[in-house]
N, C-alpha and C. Protein backbone atom coordinates (compact mmCIF):
# COMPACT_ATOMS: atom_id res chain seq x y z
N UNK A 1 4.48 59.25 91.69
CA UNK A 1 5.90 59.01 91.54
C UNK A 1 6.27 59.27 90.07
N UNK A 2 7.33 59.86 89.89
CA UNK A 2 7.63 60.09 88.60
C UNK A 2 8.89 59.25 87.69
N UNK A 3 9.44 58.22 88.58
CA UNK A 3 10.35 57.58 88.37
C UNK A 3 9.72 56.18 87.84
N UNK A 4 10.48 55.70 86.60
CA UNK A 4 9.64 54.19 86.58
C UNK A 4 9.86 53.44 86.97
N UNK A 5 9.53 52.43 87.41
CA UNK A 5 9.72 51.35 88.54
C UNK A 5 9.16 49.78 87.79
N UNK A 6 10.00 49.04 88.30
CA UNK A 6 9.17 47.35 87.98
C UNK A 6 8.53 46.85 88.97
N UNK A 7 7.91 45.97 89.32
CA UNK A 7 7.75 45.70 90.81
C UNK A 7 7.06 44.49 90.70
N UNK A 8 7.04 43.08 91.48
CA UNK A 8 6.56 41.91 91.41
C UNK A 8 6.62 41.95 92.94
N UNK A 9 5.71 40.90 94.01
CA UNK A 9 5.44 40.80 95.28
C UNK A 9 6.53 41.20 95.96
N UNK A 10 7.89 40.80 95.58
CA UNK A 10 8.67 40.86 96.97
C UNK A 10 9.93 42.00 96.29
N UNK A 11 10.04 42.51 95.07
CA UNK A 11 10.52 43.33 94.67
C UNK A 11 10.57 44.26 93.87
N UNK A 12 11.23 45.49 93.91
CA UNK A 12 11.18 46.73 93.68
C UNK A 12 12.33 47.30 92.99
N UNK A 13 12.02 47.49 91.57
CA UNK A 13 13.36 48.06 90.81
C UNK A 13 12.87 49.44 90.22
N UNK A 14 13.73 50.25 90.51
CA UNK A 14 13.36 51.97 90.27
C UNK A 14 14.87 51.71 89.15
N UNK A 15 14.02 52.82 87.72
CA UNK A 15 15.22 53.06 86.62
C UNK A 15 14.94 54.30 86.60
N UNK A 16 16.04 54.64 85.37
CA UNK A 16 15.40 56.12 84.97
C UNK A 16 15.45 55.76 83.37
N UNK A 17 14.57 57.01 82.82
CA UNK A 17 14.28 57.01 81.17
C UNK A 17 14.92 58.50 81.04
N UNK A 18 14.29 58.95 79.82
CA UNK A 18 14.73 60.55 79.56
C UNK A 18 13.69 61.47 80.10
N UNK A 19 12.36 61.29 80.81
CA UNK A 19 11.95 62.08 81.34
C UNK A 19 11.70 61.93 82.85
N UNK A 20 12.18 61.13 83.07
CA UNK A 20 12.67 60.80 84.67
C UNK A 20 14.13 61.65 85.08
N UNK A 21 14.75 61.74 84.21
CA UNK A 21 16.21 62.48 84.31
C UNK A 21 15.78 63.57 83.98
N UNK A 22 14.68 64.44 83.18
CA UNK A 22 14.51 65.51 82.58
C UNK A 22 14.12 66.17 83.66
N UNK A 23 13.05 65.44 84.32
CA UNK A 23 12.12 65.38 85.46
C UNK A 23 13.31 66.37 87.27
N UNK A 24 13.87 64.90 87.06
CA UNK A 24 15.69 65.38 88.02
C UNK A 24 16.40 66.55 87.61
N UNK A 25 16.71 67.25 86.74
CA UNK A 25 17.69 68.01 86.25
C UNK A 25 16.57 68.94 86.59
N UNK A 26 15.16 69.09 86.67
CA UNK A 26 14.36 70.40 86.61
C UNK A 26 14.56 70.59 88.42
N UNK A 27 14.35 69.68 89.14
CA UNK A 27 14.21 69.53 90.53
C UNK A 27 15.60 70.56 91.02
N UNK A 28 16.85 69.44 90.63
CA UNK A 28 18.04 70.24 90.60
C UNK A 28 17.94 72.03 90.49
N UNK A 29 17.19 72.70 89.39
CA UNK A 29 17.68 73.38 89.29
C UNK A 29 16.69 74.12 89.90
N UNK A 30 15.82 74.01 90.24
CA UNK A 30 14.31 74.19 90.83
C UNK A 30 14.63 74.91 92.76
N UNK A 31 15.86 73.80 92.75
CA UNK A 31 16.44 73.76 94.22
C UNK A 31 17.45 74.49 94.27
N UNK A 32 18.07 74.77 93.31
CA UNK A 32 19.40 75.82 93.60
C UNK A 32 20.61 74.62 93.59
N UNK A 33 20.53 73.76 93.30
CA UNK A 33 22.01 72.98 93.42
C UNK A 33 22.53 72.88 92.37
N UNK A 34 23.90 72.69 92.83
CA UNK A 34 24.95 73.00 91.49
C UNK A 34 24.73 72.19 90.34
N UNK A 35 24.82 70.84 90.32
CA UNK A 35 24.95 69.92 89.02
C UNK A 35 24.40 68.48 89.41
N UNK A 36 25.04 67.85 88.90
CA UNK A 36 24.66 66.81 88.98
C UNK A 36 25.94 65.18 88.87
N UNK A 37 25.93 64.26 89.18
CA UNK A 37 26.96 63.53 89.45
C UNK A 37 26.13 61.95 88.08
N UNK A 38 26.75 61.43 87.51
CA UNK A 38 26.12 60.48 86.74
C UNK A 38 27.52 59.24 86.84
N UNK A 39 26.39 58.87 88.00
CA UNK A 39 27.41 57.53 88.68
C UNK A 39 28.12 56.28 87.67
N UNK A 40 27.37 55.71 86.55
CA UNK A 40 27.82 54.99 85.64
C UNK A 40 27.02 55.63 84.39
N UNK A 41 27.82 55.13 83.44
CA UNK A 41 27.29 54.89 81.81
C UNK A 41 26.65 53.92 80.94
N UNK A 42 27.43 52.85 82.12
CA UNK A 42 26.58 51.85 81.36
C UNK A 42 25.35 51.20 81.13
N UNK A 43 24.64 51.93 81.95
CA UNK A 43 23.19 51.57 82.12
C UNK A 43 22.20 52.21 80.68
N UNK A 44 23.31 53.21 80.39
CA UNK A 44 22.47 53.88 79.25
C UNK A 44 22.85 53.28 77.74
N UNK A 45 21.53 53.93 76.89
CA UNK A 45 22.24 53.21 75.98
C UNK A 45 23.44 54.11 74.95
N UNK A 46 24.39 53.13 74.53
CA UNK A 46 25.54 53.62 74.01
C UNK A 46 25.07 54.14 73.33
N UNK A 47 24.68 52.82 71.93
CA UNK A 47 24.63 53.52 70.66
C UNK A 47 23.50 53.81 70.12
N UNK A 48 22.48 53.69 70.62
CA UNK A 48 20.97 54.36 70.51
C UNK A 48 19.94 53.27 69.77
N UNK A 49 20.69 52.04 70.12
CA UNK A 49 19.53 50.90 68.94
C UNK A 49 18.60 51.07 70.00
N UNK A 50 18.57 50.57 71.43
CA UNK A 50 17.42 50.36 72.30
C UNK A 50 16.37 51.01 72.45
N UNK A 51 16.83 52.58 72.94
CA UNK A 51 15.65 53.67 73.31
C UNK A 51 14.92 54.15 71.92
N UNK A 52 16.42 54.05 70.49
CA UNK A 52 15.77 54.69 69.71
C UNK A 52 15.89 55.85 69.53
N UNK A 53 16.83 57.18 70.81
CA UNK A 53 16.48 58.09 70.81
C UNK A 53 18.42 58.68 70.70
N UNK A 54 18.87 57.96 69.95
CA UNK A 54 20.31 58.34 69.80
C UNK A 54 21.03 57.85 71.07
N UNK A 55 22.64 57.69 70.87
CA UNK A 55 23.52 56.95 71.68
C UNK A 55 23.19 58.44 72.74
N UNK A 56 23.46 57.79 73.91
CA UNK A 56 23.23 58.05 75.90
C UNK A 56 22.56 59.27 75.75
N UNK A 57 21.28 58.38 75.71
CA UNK A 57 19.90 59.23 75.84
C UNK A 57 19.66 60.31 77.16
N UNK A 58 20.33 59.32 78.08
CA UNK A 58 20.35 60.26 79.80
C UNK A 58 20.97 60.71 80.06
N UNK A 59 22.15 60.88 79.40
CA UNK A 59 23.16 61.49 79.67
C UNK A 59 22.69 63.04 79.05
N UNK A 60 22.25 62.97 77.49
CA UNK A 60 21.68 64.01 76.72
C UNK A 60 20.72 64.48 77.26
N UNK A 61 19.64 63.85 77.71
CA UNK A 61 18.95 64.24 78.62
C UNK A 61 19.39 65.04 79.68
N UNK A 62 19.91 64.82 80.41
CA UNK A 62 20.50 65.82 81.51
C UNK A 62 21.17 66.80 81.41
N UNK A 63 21.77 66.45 80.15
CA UNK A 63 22.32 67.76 79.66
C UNK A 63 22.07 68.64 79.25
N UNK A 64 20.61 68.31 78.02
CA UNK A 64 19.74 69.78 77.61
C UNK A 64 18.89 70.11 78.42
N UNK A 65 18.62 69.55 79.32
CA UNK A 65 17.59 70.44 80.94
C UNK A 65 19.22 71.27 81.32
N UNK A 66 20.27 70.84 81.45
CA UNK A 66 21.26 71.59 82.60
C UNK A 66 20.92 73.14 81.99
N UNK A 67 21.00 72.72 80.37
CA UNK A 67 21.60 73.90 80.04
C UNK A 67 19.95 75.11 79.60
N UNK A 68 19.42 74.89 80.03
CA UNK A 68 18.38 75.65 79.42
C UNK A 68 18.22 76.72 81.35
N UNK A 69 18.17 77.38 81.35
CA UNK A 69 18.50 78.37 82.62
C UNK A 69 16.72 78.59 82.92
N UNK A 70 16.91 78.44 84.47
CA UNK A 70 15.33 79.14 84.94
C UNK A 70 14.86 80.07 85.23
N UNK A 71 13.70 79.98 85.14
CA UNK A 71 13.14 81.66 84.90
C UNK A 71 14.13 82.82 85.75
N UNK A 72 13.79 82.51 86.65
CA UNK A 72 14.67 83.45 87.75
C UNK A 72 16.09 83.97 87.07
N UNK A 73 17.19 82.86 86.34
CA UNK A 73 18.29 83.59 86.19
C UNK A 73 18.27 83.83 84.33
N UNK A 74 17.10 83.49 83.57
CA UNK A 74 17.28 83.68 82.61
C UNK A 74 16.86 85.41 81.69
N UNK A 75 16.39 86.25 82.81
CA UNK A 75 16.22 87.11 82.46
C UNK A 75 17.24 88.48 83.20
N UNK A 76 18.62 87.40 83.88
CA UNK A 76 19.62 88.32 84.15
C UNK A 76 20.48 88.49 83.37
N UNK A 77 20.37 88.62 81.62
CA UNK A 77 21.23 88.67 80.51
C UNK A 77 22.69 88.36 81.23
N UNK A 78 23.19 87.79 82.24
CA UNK A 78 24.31 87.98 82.22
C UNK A 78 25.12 87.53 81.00
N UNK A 79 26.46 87.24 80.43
CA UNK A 79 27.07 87.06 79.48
C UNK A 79 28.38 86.42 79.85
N UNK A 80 29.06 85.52 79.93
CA UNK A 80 30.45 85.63 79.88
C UNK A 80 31.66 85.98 79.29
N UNK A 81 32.57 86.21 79.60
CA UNK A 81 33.42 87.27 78.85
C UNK A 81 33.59 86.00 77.36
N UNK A 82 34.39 86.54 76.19
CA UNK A 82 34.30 85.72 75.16
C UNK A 82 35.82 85.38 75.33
N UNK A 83 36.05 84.43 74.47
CA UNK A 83 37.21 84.07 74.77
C UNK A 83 38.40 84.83 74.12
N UNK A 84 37.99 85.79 73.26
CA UNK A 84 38.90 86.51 72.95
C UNK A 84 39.32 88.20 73.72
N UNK A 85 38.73 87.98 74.92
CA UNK A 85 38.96 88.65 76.27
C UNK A 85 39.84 88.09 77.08
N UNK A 86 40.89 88.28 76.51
CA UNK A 86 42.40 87.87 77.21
C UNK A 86 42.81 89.24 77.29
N UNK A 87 44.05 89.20 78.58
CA UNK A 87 44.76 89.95 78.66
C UNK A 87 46.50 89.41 78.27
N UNK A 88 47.39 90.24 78.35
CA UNK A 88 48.94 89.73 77.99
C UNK A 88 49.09 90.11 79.84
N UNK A 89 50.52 89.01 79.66
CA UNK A 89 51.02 89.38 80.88
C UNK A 89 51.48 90.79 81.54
N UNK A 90 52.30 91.07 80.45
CA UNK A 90 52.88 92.40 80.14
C UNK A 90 51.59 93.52 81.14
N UNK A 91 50.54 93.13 80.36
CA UNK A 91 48.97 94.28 80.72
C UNK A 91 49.33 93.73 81.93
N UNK A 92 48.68 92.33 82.70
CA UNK A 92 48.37 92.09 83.94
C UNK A 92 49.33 92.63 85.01
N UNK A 93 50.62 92.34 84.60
CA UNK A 93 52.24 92.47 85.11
C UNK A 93 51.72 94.51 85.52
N UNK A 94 51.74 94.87 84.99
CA UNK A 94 51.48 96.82 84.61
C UNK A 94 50.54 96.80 85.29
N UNK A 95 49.35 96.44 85.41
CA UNK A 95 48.27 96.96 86.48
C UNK A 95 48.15 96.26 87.72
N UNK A 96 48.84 95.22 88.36
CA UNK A 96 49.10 94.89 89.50
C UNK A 96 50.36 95.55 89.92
N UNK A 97 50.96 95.34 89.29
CA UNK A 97 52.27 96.39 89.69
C UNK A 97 52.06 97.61 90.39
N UNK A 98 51.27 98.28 89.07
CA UNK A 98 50.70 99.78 89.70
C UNK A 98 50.05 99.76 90.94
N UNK A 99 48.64 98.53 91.36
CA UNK A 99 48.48 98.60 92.21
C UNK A 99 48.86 98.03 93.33
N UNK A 100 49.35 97.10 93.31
CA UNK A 100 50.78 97.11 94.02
C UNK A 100 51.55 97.97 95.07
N UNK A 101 52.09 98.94 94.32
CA UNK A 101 52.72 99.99 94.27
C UNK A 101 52.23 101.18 95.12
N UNK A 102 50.83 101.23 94.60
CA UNK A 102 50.07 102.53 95.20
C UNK A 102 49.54 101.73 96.68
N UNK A 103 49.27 100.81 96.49
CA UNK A 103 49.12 100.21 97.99
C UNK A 103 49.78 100.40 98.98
N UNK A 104 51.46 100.10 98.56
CA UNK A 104 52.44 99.98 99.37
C UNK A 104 52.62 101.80 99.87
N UNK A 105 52.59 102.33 98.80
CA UNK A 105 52.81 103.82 99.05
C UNK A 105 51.37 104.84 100.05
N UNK A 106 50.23 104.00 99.58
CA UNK A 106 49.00 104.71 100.37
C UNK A 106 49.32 105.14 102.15
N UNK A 107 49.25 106.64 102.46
CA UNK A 107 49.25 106.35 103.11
C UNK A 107 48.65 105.78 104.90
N UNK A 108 47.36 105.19 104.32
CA UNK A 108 46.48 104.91 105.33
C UNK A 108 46.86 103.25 105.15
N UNK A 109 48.02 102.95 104.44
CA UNK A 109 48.24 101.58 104.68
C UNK A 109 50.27 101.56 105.60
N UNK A 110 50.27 102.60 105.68
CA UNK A 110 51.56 102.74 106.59
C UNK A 110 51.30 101.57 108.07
N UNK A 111 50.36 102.18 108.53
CA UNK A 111 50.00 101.78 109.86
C UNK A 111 50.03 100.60 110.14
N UNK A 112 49.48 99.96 108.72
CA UNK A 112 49.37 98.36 108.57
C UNK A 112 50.69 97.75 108.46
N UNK A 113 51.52 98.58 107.57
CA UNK A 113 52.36 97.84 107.23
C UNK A 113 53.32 97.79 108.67
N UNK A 114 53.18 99.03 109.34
CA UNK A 114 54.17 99.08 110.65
C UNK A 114 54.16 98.33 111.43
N UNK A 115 52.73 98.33 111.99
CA UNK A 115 52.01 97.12 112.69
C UNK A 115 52.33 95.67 112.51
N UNK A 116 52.39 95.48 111.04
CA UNK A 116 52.52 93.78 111.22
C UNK A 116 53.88 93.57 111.16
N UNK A 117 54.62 94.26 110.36
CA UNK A 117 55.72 93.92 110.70
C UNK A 117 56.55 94.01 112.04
N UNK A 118 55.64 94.71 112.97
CA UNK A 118 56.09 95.10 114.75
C UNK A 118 55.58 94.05 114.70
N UNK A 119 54.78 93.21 114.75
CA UNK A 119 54.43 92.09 115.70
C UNK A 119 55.12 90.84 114.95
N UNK A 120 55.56 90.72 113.58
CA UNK A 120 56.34 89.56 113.28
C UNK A 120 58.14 89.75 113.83
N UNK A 121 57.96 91.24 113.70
CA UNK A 121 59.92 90.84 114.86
C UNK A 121 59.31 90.62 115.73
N UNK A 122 58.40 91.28 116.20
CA UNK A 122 58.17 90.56 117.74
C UNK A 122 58.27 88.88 118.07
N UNK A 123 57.53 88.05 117.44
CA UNK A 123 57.27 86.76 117.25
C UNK A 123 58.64 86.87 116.60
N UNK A 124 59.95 86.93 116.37
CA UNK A 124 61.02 86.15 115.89
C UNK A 124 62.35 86.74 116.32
N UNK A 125 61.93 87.83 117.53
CA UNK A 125 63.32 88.81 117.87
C UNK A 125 63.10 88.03 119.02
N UNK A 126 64.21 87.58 120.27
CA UNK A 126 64.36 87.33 121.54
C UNK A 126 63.38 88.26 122.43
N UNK A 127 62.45 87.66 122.69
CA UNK A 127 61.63 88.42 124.09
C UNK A 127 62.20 89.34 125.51
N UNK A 128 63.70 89.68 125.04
CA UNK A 128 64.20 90.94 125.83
C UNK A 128 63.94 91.73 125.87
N UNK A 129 64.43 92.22 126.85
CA UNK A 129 63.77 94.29 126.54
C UNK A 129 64.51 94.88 126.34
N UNK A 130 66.32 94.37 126.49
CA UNK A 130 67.20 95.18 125.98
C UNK A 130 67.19 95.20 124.62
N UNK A 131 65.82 94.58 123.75
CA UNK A 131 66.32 94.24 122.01
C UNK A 131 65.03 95.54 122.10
N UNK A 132 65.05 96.31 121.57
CA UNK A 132 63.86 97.27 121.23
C UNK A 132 64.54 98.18 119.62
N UNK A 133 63.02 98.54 118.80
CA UNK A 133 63.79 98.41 117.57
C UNK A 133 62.93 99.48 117.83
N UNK A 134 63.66 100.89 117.24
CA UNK A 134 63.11 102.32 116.81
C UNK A 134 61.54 102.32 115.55
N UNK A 135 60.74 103.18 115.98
CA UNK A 135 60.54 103.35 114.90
C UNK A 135 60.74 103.21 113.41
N UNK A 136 61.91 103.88 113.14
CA UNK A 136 62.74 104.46 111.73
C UNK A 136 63.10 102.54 111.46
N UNK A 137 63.68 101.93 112.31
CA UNK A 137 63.97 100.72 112.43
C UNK A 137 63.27 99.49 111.73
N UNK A 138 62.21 99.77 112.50
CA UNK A 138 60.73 98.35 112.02
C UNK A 138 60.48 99.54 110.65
N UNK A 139 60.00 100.45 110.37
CA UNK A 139 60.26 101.36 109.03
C UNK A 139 60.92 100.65 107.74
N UNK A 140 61.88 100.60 108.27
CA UNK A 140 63.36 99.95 107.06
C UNK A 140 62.63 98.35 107.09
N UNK A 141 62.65 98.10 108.05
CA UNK A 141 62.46 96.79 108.09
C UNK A 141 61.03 96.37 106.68
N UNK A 142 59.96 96.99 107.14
CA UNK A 142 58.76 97.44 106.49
C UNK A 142 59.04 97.43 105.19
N UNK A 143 59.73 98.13 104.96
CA UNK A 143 60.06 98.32 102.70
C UNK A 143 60.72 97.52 102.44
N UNK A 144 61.93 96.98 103.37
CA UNK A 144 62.72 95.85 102.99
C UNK A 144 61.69 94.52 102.90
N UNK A 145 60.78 94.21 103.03
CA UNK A 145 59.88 93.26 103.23
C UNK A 145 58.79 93.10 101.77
N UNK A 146 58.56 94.65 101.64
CA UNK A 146 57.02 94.74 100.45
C UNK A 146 58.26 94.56 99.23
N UNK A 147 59.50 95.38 99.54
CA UNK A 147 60.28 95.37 98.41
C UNK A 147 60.37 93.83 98.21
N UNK A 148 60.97 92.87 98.85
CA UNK A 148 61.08 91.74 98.48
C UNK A 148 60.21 91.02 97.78
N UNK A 149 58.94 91.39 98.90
CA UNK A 149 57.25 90.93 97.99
C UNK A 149 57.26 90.93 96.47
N UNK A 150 57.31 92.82 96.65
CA UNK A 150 57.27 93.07 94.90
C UNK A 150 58.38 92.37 93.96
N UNK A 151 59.42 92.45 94.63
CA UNK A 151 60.60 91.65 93.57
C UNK A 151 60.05 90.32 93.37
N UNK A 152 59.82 89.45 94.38
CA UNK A 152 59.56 88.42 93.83
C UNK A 152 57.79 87.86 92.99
N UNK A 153 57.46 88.64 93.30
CA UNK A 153 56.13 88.86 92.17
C UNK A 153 56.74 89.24 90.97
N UNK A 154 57.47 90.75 90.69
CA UNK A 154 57.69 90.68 89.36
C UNK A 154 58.56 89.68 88.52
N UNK A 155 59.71 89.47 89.53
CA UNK A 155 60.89 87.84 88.02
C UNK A 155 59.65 86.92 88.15
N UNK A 156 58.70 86.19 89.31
CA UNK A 156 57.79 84.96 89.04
C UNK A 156 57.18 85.74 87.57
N UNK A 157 56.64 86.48 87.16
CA UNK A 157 55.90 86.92 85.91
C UNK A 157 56.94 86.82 84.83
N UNK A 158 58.28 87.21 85.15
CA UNK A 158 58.71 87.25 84.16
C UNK A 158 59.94 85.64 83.85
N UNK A 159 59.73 84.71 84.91
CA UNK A 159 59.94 83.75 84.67
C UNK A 159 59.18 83.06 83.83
N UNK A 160 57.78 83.23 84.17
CA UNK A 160 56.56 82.83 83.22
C UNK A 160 56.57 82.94 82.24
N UNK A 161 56.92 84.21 81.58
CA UNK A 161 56.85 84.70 80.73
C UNK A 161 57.93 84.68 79.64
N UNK A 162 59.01 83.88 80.22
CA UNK A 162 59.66 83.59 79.48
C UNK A 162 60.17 82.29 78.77
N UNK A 163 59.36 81.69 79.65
CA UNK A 163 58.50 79.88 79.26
C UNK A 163 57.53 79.65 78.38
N UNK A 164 56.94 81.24 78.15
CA UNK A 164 55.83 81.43 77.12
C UNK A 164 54.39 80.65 77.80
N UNK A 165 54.66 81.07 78.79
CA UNK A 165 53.31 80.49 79.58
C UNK A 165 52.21 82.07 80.01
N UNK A 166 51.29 81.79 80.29
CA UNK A 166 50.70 83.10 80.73
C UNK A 166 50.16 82.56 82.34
N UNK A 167 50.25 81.55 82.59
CA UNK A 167 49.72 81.06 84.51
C UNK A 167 50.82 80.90 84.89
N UNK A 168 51.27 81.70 85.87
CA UNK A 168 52.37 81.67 87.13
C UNK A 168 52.31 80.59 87.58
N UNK A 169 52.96 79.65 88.10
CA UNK A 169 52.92 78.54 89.18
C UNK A 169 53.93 78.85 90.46
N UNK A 170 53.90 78.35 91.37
CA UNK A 170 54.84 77.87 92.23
C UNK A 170 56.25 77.35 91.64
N UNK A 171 56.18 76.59 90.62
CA UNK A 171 57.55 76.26 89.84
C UNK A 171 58.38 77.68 89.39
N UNK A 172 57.39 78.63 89.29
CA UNK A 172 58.25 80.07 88.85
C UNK A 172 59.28 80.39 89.66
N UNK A 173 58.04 80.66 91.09
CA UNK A 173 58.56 81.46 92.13
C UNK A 173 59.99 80.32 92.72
N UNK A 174 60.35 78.98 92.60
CA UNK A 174 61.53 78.68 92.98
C UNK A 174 62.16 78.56 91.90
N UNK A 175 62.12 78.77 90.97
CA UNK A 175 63.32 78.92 89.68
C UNK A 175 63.94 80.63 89.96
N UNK A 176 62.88 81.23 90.59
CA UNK A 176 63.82 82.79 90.59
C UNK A 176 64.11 82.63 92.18
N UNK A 177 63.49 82.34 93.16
CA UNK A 177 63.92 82.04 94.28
C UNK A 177 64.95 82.21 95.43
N UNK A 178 66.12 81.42 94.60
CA UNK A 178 67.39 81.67 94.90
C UNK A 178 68.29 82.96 94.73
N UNK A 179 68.14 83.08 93.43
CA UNK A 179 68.72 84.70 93.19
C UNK A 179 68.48 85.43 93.70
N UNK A 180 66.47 85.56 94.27
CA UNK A 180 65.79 86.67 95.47
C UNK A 180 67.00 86.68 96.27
N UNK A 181 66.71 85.73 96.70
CA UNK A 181 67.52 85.71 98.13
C UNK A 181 69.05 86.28 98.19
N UNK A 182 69.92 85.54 97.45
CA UNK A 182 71.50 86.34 97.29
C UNK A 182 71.28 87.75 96.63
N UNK A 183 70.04 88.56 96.29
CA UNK A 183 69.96 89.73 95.88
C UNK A 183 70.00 90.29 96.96
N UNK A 184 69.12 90.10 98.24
CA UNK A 184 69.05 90.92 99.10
C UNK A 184 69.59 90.33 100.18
C-alpha cells in the first residue's frame, strides 16, 4: 500500500503526505484521466510550520507531478499558441465572411440549401396541395434566409465591436435583433 495509514484494533485512518499525492497524480496520469479534484484545504498545511516543506505541501505536490507530462506525450513537442497570437475582429469578421460567402455561393451546397429550406416550408406552410411553391420560389426563399444569417452575423460582430469587446455574446445578437427584423 502506498498510502499512510494509522491503525489501532478496531480502526483505520488512511491520510495522504507529498508522496502519497505524488504517488496519485502519477496513477492519474499513468491512466489517461483528466485532473484531479482536491476536496478540502484544510487538511493541509497552510503555512508550512508542520510538514516543514512550505505552506500546502499537497496541493504543490499535485501540482508539480500534474505538470511534468509523460513519456508518451512529452516527446510530441506540441506547443501552444503564445498569447500574443491574437487575431482582431476586423481579421476574424474578413475570413468568416469570406467563408461564409463562398459556402453560400458553392455550388455543391445549392442542393442543401434547397432541400432544407423545402422541408422547413414544408413543416410551417399548411399541408395543402393547393399551396405548392415553384422551384425559383423555395430559391428566393433560400437567399432570403442565408442573407439574413449573414446579416445578422455581421452587425452581432460589429455590435461587439463597438463595445470594444472581441467575444460575441448572445447580448449582441438582441441589441441588433430588432433592426434585423424591420430591415427585412
Amino acid at each position: 500500500m502506498s498510502v499512510p495509514y494509522v491503525s489501532s484494533k478496531s480502526l483505520w485512518i488512511g491520510f495522504d503526505n507529498v508522496r502519497s499525492v505524488t504517488l496519485k497524480m502519477q496513477f492519474l496520469k499513468e491512466h489517461g484521466y483528466g485532473g484531479v479534484i482536491i476536496w478540502s484545504f484544510d487538511l493541509d498545511d497552510k503555512i508550512g510550520d508542520i510538514c516543514n516543506e512550505g505552506p500546502f505541501p499537497l496541493f504543490n505536490a499535485a501540482k508539480r507531478e500534474l505538470l511534468i507530462l509523460p513519456d508518451h506525450l512529452a516527446n510530441m513537442n506540441k506547443k501552444c499558441l503564445d498569447d500574443n497570437s491574437t487575431f482582431s475582429i476586423d481579421y476574424l469578421h474578413s475570413q468568416s465572411l469570406l467563408t461564409t460567402m463562398s459556402e453560400i455561393n458553392n455550388r455543391n451546397n445549392d442542393y442543401i440549401k434547397v432541400e432544407l429550406v423545402t422541408k422547413l416550408l414544408k413543416h410551417f406552410l399548411p399541408d395543402d396541395k393547393s399551396t405548392r411553391l415553384s422551384s425559383d420560389m423555395v430559391k428566393l426563399f433560400t437567399e432570403l434566409i442565408f442573407t439574413f444569417i449573414n446579416q445578422a452575423f455581421i452587425r452581432t460582430i460589429h455590435q461587439a465591436s463597438s463595445e470594444g469587446t472581441i467575444q460575441v455574446d448572445i447580448q449582441h445578437l438582441e441589441k441588433i435583433l430588432m433592426q434585423l427584423l424591420l430591415d427585412f
